[in-house]
PDB file of N, CA and C in Angstrom:
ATOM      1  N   UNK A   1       0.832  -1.173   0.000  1.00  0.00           N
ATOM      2  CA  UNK A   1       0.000   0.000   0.000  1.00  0.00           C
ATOM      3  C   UNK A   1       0.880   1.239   0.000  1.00  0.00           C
ATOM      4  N   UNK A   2       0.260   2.321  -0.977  1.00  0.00           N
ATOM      5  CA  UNK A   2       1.297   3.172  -1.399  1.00  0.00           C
ATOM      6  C   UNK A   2       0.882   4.421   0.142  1.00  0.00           C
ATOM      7  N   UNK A   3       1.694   5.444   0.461  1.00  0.00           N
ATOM      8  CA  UNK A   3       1.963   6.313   1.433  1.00  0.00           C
ATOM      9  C   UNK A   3       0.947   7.363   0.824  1.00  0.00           C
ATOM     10  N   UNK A   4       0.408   8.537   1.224  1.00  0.00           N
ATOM     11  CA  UNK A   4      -0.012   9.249   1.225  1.00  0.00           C
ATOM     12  C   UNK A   4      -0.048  10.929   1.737  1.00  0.00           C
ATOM     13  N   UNK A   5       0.603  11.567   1.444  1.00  0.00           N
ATOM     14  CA  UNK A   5       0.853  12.930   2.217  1.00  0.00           C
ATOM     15  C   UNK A   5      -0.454  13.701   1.894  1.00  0.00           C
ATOM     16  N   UNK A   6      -1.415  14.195   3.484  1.00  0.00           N
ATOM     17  CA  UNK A   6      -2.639  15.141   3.153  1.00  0.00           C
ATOM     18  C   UNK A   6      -2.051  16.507   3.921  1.00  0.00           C
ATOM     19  N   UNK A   7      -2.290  17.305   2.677  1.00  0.00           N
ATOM     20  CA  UNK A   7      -1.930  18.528   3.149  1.00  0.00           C
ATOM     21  C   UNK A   7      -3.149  19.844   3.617  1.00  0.00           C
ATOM     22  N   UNK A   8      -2.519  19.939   4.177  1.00  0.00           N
ATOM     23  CA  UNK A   8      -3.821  21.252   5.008  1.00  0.00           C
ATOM     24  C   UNK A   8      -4.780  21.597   3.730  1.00  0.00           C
ATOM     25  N   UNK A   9      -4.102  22.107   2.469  1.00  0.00           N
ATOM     26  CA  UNK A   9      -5.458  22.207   1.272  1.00  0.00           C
ATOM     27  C   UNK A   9      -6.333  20.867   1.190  1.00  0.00           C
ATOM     28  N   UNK A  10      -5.574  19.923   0.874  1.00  0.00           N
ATOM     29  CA  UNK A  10      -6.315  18.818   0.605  1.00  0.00           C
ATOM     30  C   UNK A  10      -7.617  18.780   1.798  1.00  0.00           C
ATOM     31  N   UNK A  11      -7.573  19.276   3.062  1.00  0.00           N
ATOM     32  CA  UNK A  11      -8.377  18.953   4.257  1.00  0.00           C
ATOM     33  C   UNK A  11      -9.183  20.235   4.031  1.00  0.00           C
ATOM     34  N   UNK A  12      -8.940  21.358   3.263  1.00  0.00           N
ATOM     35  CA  UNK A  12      -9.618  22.231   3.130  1.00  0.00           C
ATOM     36  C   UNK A  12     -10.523  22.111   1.925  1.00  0.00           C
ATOM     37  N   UNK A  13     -10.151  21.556   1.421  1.00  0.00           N
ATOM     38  CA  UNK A  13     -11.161  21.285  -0.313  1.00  0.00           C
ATOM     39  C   UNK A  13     -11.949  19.698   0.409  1.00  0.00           C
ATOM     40  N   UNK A  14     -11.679  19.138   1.152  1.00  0.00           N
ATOM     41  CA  UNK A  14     -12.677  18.238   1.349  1.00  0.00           C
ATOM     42  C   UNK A  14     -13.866  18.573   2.528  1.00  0.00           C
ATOM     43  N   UNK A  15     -13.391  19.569   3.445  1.00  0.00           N
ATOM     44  CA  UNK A  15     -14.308  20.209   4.547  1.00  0.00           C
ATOM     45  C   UNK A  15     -15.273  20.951   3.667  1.00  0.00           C
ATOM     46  N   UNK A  16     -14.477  21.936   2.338  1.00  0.00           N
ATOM     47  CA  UNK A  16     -15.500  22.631   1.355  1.00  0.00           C
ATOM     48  C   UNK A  16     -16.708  21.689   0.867  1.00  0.00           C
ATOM     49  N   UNK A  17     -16.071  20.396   0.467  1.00  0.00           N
ATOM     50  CA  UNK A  17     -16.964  19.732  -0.277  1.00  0.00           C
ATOM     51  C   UNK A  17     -18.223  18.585   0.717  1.00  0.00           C
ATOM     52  N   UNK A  18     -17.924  18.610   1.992  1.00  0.00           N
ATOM     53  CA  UNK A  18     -18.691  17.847   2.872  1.00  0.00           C
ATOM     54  C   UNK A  18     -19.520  18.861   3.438  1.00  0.00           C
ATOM     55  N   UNK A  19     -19.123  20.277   3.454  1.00  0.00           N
ATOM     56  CA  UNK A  19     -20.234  21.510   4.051  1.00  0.00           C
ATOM     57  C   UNK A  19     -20.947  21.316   2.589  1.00  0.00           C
ATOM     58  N   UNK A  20     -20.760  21.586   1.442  1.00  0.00           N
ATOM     59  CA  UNK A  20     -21.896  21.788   0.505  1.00  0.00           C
ATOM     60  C   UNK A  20     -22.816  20.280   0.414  1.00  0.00           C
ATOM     61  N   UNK A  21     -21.597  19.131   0.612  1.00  0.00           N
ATOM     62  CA  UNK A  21     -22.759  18.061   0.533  1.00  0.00           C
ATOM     63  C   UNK A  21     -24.054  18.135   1.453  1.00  0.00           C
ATOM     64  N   UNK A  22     -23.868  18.623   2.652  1.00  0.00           N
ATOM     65  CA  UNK A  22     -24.534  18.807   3.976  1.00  0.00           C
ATOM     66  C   UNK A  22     -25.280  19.570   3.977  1.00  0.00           C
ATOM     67  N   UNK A  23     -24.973  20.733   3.336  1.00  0.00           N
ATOM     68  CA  UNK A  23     -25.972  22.094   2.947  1.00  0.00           C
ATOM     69  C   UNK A  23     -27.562  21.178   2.183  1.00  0.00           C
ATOM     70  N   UNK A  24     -26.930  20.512   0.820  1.00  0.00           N
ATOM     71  CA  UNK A  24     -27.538  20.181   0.145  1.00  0.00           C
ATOM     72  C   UNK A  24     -29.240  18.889   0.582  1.00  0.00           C
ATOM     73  N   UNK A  25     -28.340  18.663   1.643  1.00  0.00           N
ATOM     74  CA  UNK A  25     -29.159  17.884   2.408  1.00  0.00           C
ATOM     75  C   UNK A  25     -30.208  18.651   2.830  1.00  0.00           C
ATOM     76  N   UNK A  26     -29.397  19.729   4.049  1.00  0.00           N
ATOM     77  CA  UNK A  26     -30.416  20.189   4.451  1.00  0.00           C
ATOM     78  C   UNK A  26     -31.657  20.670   3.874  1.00  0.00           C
ATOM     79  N   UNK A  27     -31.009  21.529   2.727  1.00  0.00           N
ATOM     80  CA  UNK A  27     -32.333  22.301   1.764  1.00  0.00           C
ATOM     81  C   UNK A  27     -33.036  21.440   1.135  1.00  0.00           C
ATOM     82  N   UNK A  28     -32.874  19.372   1.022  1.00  0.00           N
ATOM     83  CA  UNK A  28     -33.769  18.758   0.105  1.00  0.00           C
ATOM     84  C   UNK A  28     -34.900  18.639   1.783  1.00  0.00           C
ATOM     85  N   UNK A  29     -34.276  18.587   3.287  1.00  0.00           N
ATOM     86  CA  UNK A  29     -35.199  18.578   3.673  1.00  0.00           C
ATOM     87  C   UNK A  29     -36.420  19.316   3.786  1.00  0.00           C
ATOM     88  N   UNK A  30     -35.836  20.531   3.622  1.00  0.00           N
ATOM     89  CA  UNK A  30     -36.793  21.630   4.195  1.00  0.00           C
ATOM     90  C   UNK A  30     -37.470  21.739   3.112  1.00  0.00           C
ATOM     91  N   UNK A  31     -37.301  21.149   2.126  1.00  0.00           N
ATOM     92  CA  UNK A  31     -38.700  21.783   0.802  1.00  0.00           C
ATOM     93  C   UNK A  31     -39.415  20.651   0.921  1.00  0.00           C
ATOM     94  N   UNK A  32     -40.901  21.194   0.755  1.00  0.00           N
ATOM     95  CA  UNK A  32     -41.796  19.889   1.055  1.00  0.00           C
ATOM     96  C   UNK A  32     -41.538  18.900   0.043  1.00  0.00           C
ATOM     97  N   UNK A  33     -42.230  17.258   0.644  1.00  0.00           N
ATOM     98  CA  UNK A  33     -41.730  16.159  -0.378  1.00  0.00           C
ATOM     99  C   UNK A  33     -42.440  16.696  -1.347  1.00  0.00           C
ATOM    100  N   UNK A  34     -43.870  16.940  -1.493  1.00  0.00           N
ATOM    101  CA  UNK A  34     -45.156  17.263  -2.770  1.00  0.00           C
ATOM    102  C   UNK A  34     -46.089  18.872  -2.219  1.00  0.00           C
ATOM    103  N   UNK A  35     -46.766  17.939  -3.339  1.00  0.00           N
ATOM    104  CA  UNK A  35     -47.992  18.996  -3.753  1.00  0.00           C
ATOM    105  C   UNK A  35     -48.816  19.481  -2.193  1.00  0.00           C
ATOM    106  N   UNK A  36     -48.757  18.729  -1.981  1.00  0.00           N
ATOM    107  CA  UNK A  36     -49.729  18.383  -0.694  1.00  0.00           C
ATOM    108  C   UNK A  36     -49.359  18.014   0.987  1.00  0.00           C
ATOM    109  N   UNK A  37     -49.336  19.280   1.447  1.00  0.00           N
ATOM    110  CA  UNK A  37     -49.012  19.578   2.781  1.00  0.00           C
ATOM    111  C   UNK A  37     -49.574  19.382   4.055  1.00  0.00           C
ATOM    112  N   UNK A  38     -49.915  18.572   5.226  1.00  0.00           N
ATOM    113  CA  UNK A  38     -50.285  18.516   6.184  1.00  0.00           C
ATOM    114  C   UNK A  38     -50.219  19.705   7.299  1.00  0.00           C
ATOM    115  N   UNK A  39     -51.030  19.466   8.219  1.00  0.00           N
ATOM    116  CA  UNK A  39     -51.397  20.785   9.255  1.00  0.00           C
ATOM    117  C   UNK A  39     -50.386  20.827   9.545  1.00  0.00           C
ATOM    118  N   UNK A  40     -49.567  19.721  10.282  1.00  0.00           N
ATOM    119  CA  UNK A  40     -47.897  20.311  10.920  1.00  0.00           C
ATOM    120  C   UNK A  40     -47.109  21.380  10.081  1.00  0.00           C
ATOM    121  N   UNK A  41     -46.658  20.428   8.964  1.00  0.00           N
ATOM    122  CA  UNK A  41     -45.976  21.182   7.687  1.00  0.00           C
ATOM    123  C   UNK A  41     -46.197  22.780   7.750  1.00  0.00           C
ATOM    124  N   UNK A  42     -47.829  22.638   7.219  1.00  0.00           N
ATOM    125  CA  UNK A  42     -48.024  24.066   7.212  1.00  0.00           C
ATOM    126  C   UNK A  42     -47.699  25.109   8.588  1.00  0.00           C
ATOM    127  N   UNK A  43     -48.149  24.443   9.693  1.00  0.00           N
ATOM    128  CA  UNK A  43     -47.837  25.376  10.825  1.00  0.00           C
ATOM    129  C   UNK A  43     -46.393  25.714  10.875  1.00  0.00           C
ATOM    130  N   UNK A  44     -45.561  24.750  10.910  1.00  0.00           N
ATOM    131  CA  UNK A  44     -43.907  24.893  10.635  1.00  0.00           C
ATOM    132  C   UNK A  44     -43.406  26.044   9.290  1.00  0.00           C
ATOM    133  N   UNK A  45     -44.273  25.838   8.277  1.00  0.00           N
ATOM    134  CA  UNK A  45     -43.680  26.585   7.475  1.00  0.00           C
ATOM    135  C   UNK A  45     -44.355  28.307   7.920  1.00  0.00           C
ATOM    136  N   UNK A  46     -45.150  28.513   8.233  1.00  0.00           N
ATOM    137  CA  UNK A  46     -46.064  29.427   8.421  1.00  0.00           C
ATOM    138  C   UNK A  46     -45.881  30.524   9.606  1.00  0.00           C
ATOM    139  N   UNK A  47     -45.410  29.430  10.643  1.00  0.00           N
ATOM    140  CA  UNK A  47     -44.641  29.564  11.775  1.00  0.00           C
ATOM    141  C   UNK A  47     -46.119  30.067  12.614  1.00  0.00           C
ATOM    142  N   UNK A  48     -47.186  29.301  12.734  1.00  0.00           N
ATOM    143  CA  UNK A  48     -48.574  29.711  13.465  1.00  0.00           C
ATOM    144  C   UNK A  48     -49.475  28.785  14.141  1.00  0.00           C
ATOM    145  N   UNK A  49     -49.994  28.748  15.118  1.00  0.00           N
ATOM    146  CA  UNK A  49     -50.339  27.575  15.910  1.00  0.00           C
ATOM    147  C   UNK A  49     -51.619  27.028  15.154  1.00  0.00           C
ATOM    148  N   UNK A  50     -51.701  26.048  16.081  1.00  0.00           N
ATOM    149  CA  UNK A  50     -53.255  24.723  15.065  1.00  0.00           C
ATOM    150  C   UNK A  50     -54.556  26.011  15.190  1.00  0.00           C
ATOM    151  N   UNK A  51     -54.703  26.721  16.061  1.00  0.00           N
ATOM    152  CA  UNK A  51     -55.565  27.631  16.357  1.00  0.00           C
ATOM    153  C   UNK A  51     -56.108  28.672  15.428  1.00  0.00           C
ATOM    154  N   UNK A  52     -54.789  28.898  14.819  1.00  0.00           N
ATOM    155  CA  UNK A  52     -54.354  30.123  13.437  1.00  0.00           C
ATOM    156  C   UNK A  52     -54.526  29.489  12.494  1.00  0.00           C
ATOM    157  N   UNK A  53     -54.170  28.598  12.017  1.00  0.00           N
ATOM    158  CA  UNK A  53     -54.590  27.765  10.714  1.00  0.00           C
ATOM    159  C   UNK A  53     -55.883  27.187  10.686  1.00  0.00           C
ATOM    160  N   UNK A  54     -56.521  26.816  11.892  1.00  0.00           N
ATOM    161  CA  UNK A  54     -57.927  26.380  12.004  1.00  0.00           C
ATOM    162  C   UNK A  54     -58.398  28.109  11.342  1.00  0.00           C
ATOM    163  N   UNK A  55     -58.621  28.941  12.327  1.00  0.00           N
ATOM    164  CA  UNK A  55     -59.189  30.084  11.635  1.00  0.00           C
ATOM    165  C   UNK A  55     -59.383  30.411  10.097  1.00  0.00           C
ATOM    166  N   UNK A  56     -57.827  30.009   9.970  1.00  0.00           N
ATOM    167  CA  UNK A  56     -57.779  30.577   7.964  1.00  0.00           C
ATOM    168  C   UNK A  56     -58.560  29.499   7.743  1.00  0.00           C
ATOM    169  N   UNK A  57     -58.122  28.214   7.966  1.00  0.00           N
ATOM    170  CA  UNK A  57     -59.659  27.461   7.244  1.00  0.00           C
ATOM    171  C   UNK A  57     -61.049  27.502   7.265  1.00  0.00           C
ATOM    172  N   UNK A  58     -61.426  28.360   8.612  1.00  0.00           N
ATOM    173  CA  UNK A  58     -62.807  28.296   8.947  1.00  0.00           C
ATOM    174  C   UNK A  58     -63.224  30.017   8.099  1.00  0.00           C
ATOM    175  N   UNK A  59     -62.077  31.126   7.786  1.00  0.00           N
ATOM    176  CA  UNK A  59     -62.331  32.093   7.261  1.00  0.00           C
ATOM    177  C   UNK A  59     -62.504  32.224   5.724  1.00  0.00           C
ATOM    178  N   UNK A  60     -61.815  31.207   4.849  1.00  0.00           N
ATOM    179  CA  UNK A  60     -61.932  30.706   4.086  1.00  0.00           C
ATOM    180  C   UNK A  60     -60.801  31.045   3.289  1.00  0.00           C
ATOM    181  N   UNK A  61     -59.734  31.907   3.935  1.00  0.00           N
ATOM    182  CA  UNK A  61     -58.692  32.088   3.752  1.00  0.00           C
ATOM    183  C   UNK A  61     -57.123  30.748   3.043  1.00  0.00           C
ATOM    184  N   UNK A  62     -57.762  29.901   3.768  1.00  0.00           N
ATOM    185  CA  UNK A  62     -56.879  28.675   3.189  1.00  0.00           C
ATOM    186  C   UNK A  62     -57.503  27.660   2.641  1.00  0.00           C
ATOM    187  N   UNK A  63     -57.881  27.242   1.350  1.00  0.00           N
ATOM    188  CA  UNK A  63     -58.382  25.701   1.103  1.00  0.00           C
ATOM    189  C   UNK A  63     -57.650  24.997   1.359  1.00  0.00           C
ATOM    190  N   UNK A  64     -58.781  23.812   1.817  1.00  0.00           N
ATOM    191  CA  UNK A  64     -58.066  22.876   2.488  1.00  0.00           C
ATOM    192  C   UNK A  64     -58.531  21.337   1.868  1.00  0.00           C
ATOM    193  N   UNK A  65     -58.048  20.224   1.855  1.00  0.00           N
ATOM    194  CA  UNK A  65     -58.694  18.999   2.063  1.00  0.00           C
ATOM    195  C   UNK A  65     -58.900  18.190   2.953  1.00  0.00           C
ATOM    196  N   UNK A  66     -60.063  17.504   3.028  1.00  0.00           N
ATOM    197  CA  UNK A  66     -59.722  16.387   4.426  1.00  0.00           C
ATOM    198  C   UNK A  66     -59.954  14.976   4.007  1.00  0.00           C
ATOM    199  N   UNK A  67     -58.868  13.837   4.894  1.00  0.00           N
ATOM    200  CA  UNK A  67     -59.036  12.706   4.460  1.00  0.00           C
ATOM    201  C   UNK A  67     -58.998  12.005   5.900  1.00  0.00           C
ATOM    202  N   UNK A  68     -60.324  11.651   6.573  1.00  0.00           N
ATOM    203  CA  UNK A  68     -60.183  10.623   7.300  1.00  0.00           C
ATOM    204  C   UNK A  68     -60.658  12.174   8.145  1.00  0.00           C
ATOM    205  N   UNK A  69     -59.177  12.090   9.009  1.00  0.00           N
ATOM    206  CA  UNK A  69     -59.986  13.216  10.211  1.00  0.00           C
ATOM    207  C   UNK A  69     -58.198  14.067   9.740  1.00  0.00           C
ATOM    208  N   UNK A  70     -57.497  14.071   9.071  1.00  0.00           N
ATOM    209  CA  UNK A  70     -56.447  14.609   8.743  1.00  0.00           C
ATOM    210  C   UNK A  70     -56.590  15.953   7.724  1.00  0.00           C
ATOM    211  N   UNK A  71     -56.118  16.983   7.812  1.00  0.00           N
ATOM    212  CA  UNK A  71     -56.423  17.738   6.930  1.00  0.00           C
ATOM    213  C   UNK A  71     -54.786  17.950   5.794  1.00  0.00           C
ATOM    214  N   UNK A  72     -55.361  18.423   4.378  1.00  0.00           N
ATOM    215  CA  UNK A  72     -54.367  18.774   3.475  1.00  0.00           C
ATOM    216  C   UNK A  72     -54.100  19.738   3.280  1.00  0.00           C
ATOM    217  N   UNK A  73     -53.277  20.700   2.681  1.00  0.00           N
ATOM    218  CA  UNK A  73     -53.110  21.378   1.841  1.00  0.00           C
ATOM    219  C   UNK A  73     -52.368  22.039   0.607  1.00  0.00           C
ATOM    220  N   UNK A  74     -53.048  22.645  -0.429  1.00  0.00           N
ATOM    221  CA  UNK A  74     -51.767  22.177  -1.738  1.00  0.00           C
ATOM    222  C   UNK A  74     -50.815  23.697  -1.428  1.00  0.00           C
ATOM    223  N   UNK A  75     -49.269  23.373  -1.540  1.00  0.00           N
ATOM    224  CA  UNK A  75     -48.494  24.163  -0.987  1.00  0.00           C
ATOM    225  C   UNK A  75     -48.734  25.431  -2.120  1.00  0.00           C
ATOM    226  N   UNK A  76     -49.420  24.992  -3.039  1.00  0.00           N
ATOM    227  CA  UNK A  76     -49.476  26.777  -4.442  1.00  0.00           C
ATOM    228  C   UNK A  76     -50.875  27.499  -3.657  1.00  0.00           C
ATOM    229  N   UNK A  77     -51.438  26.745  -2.476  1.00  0.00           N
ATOM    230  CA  UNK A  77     -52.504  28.091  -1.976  1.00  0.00           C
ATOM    231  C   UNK A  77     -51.827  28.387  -0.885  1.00  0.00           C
ATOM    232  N   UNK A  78     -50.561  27.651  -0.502  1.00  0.00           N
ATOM    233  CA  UNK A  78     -49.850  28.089   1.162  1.00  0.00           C
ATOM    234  C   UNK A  78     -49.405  29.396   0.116  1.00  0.00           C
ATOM    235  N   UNK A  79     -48.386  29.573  -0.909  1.00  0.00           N
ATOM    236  CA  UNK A  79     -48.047  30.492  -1.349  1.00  0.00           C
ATOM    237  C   UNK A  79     -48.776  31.576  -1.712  1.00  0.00           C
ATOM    238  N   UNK A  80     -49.791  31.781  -1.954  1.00  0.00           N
ATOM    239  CA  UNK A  80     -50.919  32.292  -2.694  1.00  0.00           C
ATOM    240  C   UNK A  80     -51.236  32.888  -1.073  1.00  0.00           C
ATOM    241  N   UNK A  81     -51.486  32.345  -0.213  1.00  0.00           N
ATOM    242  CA  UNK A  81     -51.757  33.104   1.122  1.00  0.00           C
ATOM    243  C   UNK A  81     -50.508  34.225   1.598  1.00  0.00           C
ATOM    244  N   UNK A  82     -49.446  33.546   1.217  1.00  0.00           N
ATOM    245  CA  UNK A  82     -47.885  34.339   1.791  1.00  0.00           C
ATOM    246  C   UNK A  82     -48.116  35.761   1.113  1.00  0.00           C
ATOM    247  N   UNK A  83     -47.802  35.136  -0.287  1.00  0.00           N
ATOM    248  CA  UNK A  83     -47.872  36.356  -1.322  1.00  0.00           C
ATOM    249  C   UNK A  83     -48.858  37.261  -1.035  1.00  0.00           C
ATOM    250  N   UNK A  84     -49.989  36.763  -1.177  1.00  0.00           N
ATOM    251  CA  UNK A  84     -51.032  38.066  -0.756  1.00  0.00           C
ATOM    252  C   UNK A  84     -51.480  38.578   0.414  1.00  0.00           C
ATOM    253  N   UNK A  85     -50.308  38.039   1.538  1.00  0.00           N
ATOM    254  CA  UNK A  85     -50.455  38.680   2.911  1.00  0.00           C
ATOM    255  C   UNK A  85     -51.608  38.727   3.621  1.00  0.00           C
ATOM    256  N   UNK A  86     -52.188  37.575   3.207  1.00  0.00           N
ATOM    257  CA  UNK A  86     -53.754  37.206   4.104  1.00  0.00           C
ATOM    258  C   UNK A  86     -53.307  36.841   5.508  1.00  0.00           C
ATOM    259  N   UNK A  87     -52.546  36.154   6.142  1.00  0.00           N
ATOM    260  CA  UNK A  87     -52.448  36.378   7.810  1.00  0.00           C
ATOM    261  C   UNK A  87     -52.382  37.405   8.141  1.00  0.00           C
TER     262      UNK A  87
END
C-alpha cells in the first residue's frame, strides 16, 4: 500500500466539499416532499399555531382537504396566502 501525504489544502477542499454536501441535504429537507401539505408542515412553514390555521380554514382564507380526520393542503394556496399577505 502506497503512502499518502494530506496537506492542510487537501483537508480544506474536502471540509469545502462535505459543508456543501450537507448544505444540500439540508435544503432537500426543508422543501416539502409534494404537492400536498399537512397541518404540521403548514404550521412549521407558516410559523402559526393549530388555532391560526384552524381560523384561515374556517375564514376561508386557506383551502383545504380532508381525508379521514387529517387535513391537506396544496403548498401553491400556502403560497398564494404568503404572497397576498392574508395572515
Amino acid at each position: 500500500m502506497a503512502t499518502e501525504i494530506i496537506t492542510k489544502e487537501d483537508l480544506q477542499v474536502f471540509k469545502e466539499e462535505l459543508l456543501s454536501d450537507i448544505r444540500k441535504i439540508i435544503d432537500r429537507k426543508e422543501q416539502p416532499a409534494g404537492e400536498w401539505l399537512r397541518s404540521s408542515q403548514v404550521r412549521r412553514m407558516l410559523n402559526i399555531s393549530p388555532n391560526t390555521l384552524q381560523a384561515l380554514r374556517i375564514s376561508g382564507k386557506l383551502n383545504y382537504s380532508k381525508v379521514g380526520s387529517i387535513f391537506f393542503y396544496k403548498l401553491e394556496e400556502i403560497r398564494k396566502l404568503v404572497e397576498g399577505d392574508k395572515l
